[in-house]
C-alpha atoms as a PDB file:
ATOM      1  CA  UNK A   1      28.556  13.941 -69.892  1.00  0.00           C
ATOM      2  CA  UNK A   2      26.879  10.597 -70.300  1.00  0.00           C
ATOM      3  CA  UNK A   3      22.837  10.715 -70.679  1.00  0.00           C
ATOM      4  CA  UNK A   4      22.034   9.130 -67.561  1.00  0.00           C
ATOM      5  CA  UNK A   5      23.819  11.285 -65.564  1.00  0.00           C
ATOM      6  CA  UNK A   6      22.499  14.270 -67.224  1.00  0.00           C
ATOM      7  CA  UNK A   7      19.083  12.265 -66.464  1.00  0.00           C
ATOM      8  CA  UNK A   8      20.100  12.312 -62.969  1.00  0.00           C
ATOM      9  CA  UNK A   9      21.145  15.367 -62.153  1.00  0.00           C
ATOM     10  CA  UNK A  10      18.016  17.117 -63.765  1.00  0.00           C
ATOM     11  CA  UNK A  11      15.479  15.008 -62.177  1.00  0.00           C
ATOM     12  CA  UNK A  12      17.302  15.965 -58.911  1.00  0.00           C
ATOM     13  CA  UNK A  13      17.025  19.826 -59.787  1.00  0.00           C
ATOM     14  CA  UNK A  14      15.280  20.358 -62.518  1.00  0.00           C
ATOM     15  CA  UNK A  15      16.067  21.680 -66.030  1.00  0.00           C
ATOM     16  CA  UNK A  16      16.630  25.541 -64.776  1.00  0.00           C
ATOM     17  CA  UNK A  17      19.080  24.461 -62.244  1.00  0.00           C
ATOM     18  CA  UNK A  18      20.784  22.063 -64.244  1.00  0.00           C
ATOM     19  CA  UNK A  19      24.074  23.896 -64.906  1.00  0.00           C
ATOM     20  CA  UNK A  20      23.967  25.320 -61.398  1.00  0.00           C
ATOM     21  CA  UNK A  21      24.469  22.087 -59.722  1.00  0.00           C
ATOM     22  CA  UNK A  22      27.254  21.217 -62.176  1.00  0.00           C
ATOM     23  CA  UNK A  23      29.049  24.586 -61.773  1.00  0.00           C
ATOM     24  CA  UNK A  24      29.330  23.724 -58.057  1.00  0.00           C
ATOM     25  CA  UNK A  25      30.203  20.599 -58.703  1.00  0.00           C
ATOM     26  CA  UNK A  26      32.950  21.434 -60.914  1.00  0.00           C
ATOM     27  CA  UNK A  27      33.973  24.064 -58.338  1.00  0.00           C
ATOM     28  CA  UNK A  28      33.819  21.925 -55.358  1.00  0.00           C
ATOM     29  CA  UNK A  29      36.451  19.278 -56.710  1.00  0.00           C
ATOM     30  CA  UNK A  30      38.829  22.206 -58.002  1.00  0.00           C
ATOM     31  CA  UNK A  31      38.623  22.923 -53.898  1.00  0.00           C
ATOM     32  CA  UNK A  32      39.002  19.098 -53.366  1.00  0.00           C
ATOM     33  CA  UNK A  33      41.820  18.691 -55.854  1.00  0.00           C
ATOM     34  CA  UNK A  34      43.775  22.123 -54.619  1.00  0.00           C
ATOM     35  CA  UNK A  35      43.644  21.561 -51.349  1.00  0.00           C
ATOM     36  CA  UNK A  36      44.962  17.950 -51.942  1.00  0.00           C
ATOM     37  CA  UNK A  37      48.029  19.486 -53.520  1.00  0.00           C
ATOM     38  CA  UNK A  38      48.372  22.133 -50.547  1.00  0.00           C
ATOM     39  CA  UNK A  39      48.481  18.804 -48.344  1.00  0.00           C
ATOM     40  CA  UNK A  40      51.082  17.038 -50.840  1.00  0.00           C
ATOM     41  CA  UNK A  41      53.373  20.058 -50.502  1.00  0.00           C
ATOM     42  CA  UNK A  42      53.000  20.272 -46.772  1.00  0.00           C
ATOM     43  CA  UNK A  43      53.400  16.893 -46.218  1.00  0.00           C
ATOM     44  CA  UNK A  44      56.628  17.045 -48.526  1.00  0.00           C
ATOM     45  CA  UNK A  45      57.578  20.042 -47.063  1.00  0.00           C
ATOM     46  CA  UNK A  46      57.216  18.909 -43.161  1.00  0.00           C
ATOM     47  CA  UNK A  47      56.577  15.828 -43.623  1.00  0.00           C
ATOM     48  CA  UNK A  48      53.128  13.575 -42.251  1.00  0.00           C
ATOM     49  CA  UNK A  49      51.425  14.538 -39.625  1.00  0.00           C
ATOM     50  CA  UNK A  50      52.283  12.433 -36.732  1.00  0.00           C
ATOM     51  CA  UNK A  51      50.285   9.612 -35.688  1.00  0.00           C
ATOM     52  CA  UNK A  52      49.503  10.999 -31.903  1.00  0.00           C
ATOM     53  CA  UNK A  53      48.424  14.093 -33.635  1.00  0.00           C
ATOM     54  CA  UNK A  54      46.307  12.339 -35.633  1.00  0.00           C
ATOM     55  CA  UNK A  55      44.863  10.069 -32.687  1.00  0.00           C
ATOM     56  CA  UNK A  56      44.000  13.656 -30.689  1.00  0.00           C
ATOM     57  CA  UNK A  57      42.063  15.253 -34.041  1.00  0.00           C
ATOM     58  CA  UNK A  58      40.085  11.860 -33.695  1.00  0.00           C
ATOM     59  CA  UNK A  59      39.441  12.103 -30.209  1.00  0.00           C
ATOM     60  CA  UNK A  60      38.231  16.059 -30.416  1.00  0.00           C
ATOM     61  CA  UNK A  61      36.371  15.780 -33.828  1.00  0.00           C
ATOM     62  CA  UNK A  62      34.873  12.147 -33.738  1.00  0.00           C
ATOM     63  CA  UNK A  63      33.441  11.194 -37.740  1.00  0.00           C
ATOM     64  CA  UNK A  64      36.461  12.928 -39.478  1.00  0.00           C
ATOM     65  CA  UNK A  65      36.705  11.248 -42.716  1.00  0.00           C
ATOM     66  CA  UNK A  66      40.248   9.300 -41.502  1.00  0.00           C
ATOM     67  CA  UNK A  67      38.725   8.522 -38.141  1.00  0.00           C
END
């Protein structure tokens, strides 16, 4: 891991919590990156979600990341 970064992260939480933070980090993107392939396969699978569908999500949950 680069030194700044390091630098970063410990001024953020300290020495003691240091590989805390990064083993959630590191556990949040497995998340990220497995539900991304759960998506791929459904999408493959079904194919994409239709665009009206997608305009309703937007409409009942406003600030979703693709609205």
């Amino acid at each position: 891991m680069p030194d700044e970064l390091v630098r970063q992260v410990r001024d953020r939480v300290g020495r003691n919590q240091f590989s805390h933070y990064v083993n959630d980090a590191v556990a949040e993107r497995l998340r990220h990156d497995l539900l991304s392939e759960l998506i791929a396969e459904l999408e493959t699978e079904h194919g994409q979600v239709p665009d009206e569908i997608r305009a309703e999500t937007s409409r009942l949950w406003p600030g979703d990341a693709d609205g």
